[in-house]
C-alpha atoms as a PDB file:
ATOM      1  CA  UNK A   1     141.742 117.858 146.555  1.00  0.00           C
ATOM      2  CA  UNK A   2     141.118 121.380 147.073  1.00  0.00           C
ATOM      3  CA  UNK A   3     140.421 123.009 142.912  1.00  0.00           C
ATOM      4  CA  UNK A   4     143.542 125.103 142.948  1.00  0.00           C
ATOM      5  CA  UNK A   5     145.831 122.706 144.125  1.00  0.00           C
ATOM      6  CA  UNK A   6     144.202 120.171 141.916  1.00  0.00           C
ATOM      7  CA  UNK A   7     144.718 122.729 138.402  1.00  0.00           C
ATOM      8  CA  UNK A   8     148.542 123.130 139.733  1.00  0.00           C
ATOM      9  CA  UNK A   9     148.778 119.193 139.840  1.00  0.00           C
ATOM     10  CA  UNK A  10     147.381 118.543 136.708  1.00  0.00           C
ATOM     11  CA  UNK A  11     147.258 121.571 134.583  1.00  0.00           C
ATOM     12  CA  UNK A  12     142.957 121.153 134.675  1.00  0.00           C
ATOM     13  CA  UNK A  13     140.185 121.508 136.809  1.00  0.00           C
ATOM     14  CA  UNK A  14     137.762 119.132 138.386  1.00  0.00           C
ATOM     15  CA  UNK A  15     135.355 118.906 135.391  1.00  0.00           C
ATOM     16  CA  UNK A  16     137.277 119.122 132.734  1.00  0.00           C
ATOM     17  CA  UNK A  17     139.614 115.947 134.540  1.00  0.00           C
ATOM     18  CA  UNK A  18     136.255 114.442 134.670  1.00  0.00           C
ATOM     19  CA  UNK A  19     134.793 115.058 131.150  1.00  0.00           C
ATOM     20  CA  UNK A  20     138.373 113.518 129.917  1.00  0.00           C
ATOM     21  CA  UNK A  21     138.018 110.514 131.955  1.00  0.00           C
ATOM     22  CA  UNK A  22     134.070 109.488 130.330  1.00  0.00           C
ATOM     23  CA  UNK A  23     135.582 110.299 126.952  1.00  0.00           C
ATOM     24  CA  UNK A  24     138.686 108.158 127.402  1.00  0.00           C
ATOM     25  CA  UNK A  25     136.818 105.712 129.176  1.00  0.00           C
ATOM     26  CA  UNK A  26     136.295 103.254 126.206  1.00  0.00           C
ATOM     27  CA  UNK A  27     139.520 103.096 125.315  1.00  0.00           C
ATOM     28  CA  UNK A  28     141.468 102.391 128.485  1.00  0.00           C
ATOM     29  CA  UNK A  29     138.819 100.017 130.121  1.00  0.00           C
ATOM     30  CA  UNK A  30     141.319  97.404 128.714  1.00  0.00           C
ATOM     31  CA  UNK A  31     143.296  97.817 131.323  1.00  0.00           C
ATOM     32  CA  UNK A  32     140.576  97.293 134.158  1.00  0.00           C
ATOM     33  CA  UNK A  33     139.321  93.868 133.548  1.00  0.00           C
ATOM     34  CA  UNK A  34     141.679  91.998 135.234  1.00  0.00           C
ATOM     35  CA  UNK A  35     141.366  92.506 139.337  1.00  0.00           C
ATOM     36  CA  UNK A  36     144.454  94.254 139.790  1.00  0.00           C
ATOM     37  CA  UNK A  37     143.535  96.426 136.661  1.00  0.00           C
ATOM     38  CA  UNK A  38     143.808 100.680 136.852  1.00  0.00           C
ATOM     39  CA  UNK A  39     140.559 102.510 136.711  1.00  0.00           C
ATOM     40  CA  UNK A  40     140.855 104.805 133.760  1.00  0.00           C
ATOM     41  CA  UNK A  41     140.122 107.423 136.130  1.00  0.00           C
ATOM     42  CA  UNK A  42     143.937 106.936 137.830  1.00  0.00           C
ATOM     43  CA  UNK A  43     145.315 106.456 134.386  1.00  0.00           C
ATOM     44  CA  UNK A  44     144.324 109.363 133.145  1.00  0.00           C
ATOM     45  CA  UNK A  45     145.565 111.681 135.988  1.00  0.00           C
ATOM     46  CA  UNK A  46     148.907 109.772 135.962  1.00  0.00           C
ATOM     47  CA  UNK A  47     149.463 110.801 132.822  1.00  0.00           C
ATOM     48  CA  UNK A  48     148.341 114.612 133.686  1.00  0.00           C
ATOM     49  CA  UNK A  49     150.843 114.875 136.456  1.00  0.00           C
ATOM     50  CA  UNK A  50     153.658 113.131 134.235  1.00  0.00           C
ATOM     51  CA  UNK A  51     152.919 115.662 131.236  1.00  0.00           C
ATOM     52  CA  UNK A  52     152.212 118.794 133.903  1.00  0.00           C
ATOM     53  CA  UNK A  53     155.488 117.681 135.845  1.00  0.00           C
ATOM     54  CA  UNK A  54     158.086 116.582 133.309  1.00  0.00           C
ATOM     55  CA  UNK A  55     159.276 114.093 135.977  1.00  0.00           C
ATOM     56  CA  UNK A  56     160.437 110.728 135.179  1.00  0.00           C
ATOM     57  CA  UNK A  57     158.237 107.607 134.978  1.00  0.00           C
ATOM     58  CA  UNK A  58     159.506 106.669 138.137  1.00  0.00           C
ATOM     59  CA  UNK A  59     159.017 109.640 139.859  1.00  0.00           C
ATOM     60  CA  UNK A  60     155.131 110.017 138.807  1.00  0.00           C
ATOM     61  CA  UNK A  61     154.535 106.165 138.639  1.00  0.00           C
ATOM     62  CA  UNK A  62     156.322 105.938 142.501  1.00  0.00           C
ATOM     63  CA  UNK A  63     153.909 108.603 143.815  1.00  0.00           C
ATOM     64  CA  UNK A  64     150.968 106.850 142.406  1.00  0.00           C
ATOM     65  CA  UNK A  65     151.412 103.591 143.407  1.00  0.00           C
ATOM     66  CA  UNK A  66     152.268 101.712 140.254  1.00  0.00           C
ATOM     67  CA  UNK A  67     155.317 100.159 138.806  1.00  0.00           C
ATOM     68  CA  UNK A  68     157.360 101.952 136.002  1.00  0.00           C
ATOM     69  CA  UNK A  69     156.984  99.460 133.250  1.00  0.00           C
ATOM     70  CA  UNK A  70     153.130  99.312 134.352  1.00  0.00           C
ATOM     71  CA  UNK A  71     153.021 103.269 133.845  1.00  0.00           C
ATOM     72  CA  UNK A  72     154.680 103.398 130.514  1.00  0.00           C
ATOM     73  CA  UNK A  73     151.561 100.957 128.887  1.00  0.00           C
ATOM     74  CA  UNK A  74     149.332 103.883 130.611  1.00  0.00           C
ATOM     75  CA  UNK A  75     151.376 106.306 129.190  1.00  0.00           C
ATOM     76  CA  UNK A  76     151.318 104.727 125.667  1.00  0.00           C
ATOM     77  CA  UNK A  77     147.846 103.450 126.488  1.00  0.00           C
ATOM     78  CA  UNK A  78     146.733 107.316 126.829  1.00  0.00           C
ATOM     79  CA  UNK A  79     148.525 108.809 123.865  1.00  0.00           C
ATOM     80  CA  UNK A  80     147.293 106.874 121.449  1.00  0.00           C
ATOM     81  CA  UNK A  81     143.532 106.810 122.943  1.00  0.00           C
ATOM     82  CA  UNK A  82     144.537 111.339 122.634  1.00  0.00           C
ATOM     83  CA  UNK A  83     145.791 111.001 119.359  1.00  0.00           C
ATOM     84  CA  UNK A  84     142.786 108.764 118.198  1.00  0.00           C
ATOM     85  CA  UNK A  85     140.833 112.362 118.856  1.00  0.00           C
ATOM     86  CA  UNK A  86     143.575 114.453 117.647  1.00  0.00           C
ATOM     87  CA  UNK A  87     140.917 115.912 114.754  1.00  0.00           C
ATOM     88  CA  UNK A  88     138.150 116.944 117.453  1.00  0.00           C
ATOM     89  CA  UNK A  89     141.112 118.776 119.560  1.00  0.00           C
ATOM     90  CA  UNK A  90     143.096 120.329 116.778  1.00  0.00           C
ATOM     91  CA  UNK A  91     141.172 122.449 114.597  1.00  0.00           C
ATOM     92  CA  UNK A  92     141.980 124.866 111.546  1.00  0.00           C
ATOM     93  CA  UNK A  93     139.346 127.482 111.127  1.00  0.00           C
ATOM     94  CA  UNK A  94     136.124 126.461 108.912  1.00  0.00           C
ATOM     95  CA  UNK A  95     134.931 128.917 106.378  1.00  0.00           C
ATOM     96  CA  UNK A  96     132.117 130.346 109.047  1.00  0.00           C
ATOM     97  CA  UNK A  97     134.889 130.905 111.611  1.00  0.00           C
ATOM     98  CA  UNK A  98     136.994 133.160 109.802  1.00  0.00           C
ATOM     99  CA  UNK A  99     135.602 136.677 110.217  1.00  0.00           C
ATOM    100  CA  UNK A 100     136.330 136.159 113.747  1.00  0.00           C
ATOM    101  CA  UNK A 101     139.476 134.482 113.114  1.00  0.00           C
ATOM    102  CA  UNK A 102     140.402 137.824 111.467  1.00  0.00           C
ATOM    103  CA  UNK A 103     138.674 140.062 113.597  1.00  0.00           C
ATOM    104  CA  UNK A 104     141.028 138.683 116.084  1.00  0.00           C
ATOM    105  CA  UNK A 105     144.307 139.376 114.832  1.00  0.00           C
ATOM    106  CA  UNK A 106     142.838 142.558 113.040  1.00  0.00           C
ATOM    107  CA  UNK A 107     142.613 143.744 116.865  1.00  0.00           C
ATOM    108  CA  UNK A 108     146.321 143.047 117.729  1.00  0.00           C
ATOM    109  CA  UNK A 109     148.628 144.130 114.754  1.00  0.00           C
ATOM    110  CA  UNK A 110     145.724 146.117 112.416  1.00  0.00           C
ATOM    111  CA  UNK A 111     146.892 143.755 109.881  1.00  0.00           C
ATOM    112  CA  UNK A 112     143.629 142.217 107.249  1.00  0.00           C
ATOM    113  CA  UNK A 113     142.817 138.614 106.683  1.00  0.00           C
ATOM    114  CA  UNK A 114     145.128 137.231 108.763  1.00  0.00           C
ATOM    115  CA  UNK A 115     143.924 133.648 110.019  1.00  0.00           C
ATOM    116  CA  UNK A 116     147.200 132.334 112.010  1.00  0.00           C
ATOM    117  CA  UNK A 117     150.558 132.787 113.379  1.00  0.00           C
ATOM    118  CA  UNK A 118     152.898 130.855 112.559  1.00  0.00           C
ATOM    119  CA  UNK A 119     156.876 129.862 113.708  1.00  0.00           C
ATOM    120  CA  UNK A 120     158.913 126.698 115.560  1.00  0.00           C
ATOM    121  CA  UNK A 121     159.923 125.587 119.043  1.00  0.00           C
ATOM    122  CA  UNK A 122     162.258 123.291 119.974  1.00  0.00           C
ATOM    123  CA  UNK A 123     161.708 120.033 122.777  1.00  0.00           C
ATOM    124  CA  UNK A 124     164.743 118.313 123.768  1.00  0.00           C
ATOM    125  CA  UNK A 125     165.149 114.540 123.417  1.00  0.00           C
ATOM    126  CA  UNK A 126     167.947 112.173 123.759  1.00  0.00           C
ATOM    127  CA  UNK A 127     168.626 111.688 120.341  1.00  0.00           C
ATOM    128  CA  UNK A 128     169.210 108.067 119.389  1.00  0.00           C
ATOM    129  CA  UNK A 129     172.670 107.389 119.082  1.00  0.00           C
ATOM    130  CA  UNK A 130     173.143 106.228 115.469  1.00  0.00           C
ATOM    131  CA  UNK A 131     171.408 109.560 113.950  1.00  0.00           C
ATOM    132  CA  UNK A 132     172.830 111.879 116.680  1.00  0.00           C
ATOM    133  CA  UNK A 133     173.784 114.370 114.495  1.00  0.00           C
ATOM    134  CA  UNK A 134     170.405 114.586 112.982  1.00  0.00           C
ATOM    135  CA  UNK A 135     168.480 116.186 115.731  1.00  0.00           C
ATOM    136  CA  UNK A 136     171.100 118.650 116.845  1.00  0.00           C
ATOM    137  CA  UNK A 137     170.269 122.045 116.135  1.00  0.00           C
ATOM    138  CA  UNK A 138     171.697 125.385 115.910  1.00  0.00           C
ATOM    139  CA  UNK A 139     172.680 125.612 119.844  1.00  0.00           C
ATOM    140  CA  UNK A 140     174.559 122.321 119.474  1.00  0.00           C
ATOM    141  CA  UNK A 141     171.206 120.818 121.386  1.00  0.00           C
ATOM    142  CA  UNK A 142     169.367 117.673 120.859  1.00  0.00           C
ATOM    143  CA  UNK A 143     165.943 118.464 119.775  1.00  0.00           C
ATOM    144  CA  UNK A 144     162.568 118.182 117.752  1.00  0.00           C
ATOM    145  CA  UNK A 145     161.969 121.215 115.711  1.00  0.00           C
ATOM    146  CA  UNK A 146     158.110 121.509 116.274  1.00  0.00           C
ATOM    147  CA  UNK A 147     156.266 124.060 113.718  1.00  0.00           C
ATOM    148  CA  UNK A 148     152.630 124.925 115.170  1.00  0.00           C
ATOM    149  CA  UNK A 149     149.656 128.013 114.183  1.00  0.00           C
ATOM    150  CA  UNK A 150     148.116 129.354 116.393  1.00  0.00           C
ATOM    151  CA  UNK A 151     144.636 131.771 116.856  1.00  0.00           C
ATOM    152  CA  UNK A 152     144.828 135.122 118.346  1.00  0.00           C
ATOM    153  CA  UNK A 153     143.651 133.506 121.721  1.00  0.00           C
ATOM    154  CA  UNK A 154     146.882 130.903 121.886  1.00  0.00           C
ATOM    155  CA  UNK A 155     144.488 128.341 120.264  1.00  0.00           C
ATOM    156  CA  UNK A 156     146.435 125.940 118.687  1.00  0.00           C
ATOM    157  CA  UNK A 157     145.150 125.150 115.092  1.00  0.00           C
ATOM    158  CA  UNK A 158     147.987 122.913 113.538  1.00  0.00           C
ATOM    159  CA  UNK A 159     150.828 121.165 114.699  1.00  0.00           C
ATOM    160  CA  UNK A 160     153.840 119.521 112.826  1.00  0.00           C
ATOM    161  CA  UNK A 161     156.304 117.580 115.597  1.00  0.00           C
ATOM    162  CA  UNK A 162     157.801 115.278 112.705  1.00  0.00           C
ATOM    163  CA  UNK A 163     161.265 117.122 111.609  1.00  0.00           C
ATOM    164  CA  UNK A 164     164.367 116.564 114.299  1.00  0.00           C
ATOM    165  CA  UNK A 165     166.275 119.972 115.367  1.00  0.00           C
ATOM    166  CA  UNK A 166     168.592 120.240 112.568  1.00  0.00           C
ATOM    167  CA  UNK A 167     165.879 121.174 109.907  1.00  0.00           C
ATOM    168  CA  UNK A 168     165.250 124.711 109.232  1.00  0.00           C
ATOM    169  CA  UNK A 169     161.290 126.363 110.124  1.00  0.00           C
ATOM    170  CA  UNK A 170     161.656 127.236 106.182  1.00  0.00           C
ATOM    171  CA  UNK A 171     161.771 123.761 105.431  1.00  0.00           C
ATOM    172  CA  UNK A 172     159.249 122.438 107.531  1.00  0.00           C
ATOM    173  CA  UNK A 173     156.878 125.280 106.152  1.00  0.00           C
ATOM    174  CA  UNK A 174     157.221 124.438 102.256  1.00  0.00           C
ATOM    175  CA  UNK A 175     156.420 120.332 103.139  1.00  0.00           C
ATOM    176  CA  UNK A 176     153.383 120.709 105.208  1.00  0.00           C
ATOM    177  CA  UNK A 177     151.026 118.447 103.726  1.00  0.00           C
ATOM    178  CA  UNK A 178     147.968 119.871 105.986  1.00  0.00           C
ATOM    179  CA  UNK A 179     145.655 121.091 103.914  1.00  0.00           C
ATOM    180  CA  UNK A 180     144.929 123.816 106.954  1.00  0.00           C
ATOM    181  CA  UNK A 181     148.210 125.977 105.835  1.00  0.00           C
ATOM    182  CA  UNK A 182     147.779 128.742 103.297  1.00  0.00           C
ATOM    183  CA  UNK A 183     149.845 129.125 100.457  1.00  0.00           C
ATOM    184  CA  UNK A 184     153.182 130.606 100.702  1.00  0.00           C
ATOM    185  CA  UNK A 185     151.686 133.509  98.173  1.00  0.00           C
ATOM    186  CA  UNK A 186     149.017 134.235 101.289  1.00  0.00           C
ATOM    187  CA  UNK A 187     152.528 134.136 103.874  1.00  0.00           C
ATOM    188  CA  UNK A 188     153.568 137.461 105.490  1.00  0.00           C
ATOM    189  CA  UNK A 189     156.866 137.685 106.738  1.00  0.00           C
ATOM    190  CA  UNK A 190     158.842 140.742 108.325  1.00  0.00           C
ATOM    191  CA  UNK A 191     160.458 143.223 106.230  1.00  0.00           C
ATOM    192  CA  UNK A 192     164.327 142.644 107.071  1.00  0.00           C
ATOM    193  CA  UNK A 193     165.571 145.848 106.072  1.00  0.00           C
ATOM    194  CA  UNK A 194     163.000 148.312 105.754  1.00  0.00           C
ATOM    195  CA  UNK A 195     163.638 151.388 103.996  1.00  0.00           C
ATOM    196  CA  UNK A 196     159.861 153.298 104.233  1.00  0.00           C
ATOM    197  CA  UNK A 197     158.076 154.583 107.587  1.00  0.00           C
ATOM    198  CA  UNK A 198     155.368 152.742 106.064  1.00  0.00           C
ATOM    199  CA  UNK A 199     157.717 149.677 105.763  1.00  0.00           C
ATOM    200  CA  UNK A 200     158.882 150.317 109.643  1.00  0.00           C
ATOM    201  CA  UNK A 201     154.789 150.642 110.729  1.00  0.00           C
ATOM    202  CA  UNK A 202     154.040 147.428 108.667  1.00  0.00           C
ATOM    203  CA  UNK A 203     157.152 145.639 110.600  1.00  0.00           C
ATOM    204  CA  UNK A 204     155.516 146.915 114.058  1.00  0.00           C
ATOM    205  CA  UNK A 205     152.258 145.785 113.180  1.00  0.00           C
ATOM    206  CA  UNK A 206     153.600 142.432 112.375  1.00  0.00           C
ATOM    207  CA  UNK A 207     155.604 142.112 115.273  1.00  0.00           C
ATOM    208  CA  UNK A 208     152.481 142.673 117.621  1.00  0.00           C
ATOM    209  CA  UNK A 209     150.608 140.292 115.636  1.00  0.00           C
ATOM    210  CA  UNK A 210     153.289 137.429 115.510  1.00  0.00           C
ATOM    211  CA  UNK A 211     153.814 137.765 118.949  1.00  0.00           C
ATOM    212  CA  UNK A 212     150.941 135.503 120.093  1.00  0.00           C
ATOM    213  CA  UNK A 213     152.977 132.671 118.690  1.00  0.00           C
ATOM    214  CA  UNK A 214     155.500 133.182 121.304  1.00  0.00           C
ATOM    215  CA  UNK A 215     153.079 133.386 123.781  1.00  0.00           C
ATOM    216  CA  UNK A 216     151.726 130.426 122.869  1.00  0.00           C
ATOM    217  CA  UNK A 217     154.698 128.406 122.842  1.00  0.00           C
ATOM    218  CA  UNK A 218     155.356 129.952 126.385  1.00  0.00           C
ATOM    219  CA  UNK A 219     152.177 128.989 127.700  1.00  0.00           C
ATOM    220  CA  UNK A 220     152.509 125.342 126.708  1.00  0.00           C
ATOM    221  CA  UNK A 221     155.870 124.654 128.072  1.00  0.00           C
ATOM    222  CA  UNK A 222     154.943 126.431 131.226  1.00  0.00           C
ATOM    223  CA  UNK A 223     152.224 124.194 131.173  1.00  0.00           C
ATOM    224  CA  UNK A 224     153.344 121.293 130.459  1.00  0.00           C
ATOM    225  CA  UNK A 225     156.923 121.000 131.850  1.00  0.00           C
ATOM    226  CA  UNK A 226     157.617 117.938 129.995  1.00  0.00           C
ATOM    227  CA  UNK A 227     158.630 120.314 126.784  1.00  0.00           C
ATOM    228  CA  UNK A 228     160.241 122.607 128.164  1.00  0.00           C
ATOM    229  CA  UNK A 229     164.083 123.411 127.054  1.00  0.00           C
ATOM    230  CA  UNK A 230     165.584 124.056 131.054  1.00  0.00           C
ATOM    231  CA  UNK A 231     164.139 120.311 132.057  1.00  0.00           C
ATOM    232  CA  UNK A 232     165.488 117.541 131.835  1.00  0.00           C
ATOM    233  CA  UNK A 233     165.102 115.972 127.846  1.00  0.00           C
ATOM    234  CA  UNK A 234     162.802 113.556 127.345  1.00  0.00           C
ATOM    235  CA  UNK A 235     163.997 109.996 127.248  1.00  0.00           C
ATOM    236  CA  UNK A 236     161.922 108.736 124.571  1.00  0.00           C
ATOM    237  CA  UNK A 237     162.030 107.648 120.773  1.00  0.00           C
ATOM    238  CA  UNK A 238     161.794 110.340 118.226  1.00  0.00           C
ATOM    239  CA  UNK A 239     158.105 109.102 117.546  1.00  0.00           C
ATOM    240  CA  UNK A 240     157.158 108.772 121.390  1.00  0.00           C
ATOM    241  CA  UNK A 241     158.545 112.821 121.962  1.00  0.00           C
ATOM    242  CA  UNK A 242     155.899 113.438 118.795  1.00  0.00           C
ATOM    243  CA  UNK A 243     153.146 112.116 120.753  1.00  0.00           C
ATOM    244  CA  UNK A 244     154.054 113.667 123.741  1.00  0.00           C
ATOM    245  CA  UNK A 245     153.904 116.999 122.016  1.00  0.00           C
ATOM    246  CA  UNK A 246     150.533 116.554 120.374  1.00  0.00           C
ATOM    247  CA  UNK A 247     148.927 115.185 123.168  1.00  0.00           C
ATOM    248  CA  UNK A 248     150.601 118.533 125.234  1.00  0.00           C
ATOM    249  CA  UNK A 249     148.805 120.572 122.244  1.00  0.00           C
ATOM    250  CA  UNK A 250     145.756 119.002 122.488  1.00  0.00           C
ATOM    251  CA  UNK A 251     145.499 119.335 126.251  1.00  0.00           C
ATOM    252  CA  UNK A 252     146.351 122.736 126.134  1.00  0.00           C
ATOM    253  CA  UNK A 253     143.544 123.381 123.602  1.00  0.00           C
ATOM    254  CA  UNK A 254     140.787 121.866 125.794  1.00  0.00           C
ATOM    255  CA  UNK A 255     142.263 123.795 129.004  1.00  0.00           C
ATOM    256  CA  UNK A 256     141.394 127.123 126.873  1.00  0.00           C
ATOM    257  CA  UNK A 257     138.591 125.733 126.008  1.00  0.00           C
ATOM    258  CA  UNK A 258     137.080 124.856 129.361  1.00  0.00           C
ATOM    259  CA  UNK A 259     138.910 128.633 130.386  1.00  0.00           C
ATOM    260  CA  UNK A 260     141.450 126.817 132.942  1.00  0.00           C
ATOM    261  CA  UNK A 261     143.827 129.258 134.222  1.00  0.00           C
ATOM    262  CA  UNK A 262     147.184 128.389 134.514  1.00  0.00           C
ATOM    263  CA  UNK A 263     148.248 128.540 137.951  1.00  0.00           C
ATOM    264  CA  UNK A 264     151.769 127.841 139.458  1.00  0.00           C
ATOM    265  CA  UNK A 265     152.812 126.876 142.697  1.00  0.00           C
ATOM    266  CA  UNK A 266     154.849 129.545 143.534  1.00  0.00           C
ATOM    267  CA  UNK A 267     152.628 132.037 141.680  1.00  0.00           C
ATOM    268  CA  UNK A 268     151.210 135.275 143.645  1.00  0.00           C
ATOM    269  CA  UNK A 269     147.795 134.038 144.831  1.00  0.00           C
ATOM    270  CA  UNK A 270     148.213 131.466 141.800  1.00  0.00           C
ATOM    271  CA  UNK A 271     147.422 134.306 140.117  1.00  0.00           C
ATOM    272  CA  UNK A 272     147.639 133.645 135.833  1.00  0.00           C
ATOM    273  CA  UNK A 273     151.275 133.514 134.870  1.00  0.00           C
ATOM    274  CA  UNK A 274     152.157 135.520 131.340  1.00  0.00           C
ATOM    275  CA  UNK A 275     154.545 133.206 129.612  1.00  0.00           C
ATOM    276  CA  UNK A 276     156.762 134.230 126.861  1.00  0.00           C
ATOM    277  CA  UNK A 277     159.165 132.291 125.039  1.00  0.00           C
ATOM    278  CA  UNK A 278     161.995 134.354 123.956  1.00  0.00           C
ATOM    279  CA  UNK A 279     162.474 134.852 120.348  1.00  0.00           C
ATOM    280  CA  UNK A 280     165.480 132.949 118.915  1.00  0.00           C
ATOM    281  CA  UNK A 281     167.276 135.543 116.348  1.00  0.00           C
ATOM    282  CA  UNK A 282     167.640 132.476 114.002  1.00  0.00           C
ATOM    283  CA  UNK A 283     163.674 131.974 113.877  1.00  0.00           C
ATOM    284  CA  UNK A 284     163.453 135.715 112.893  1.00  0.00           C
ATOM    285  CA  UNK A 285     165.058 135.105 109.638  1.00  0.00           C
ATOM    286  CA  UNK A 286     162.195 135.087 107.315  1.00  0.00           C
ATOM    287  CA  UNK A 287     161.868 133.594 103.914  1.00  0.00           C
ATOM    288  CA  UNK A 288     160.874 136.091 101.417  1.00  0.00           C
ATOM    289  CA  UNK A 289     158.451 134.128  98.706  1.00  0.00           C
ATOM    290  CA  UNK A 290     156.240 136.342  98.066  1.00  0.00           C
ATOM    291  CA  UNK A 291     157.396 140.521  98.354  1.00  0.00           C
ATOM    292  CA  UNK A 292     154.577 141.306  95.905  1.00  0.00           C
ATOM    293  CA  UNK A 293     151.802 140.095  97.986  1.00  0.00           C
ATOM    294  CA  UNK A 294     153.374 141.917 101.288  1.00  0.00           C
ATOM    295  CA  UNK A 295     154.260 145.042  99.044  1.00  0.00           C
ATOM    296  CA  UNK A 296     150.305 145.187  98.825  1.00  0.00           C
ATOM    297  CA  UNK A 297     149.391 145.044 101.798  1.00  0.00           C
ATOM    298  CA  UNK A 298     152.067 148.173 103.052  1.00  0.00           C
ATOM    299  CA  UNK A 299     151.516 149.720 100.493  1.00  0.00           C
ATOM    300  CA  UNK A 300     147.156 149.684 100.875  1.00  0.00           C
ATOM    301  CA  UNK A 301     147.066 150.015 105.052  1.00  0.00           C
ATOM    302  CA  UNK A 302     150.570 151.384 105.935  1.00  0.00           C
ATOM    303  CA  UNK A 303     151.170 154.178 103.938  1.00  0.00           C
END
């Protein structure tokens, strides 16, 4: 397969695909030592072109060869062989990365010591039916309310796909038990009704800076169709949708990594596509826990 085509099929290129497949190798050979077994090699781009796609299980497992019930043990087989690695692919800064960390964001918003952005997506699931009301959220839509950071370059260094829909970013924020998050005291949120030109440059600055987030989130649903909101919602258990998103943020992470573009079919030239998710006004709303720390900080560099 000819490498463009092949990074529109499966969202990487030739040696990345391959540097997957020896590191996966281990832990799907289970599946090859019976004759009729799946080389890990097959299992692993099955699972690419599901995830890149967001077409059923019978639509991938049909083009591949393979039964639907055979597909979804690859498909389990595969997350849990990802999320066994989930540490090595997921990554808050160390104490040696941060300069650069800062550096980073200093470069986009002029804002200090900032080390992540942070904010929540939604990916739509049928909800099960006994807890229905649990995952709708505010647009009367079934969904997981997913809370990620991210690095100035769309690097994604924590993920929390646990909450359904209905729970509020707020809420998710205050019971993080990563150890990765910040205190609330080190949070910065926008100034809802600022009153200063220095509290109006501080809100620009922080608007340029927070704006990676949404980029982020953009990039991985553009990515990996499976998450995104105008498909089709994913037909899995709460828990399975979880995996699916961390294994999503994980390959996006090694995609950067290996400097993948993202290419789309009907791209110019498959040219890079800039994707942007559009800011819910909800998600705007921003808990104020600590004005004395932000009053600081506008009143030191925005003055």
């Amino acid at each position: 397969m000819e490498e463009r085509h092949l990074i529109i099929t499966y969202r990487l290129d030739r040696a990345t695909i391959q540097e997957l497949c020896t590191q996966f190798e281990p832990d799907l050979m289970s599946a090859t030592r019976h004759p009729t077994g799946i080389p890990p090699q097959v299992q692993v781009l099955s699972v690419l072109q599901f995830l890149a796609s967001g077409s059923f299980q019978t639509t991938v497992a049909m083009a591949i060869g393979m039964s639907q019930p055979m597909f979804s043990n690859v498909l389990s087989r595969m997350f849990s062989a990802l999320l066994n690695h989930m540490r090595s692919y997921i990554v808050f800064p160390q104490v040696e990365d941060l300069p650069t960390v800062k550096g980073d964001f200093y470069a986009q918003g002029h804002i200090p010591n900032i080390i992540g952005a942070t904010d929540g997506t939604h990916v739509a699931l049928v909800p099960p039916h006994r807890s229905e009301q649990v995952y709708r959220n505010q647009k009367s839509c079934h969904s997981m309310n997913v809370q990620m950071v991210c690095l100035a370059d769309q690097y994604i260094s924590h993920v929390n796909a646990m909450f359904p829909g209905s729970v509020h970013d707020a809420y998710i924020l205050r019971n993080s038990s990563d150890s990765g998050y910040p205190n609330l005291s080190w949070l910065l949120t926008p100034v809802r009704n600022p009153r200063t030109r220095a509290e109006e440059r501080y809100n620009e600055a922080h608007g340029q800076t927070r704006r990676v987030i949404e980029r982020t989130f953009g990039l991985l649903k553009a990515r990996f169709r499976c998450l995104h909101m105008t498909g089709v919602s994913l037909f899995y258990s709460p828990k399975k949708v979880c995996q699916i998103i961390v294994a999503c943020c994980m390959l996006h992470n090694l995609a950067l990594r290996q400097q993948v573009p993202f290419l789309q079919e009907n791209g110019p030239d498959g040219g890079v596509v800039a994707a942007v998710e559009p800011v819910d006004s909800d998600e705007e709303e921003a808990e104020e826990e600590d004005m004395h720390n932000r009053d600081s900080v506008i009143q030191q560099y925005f003055q």
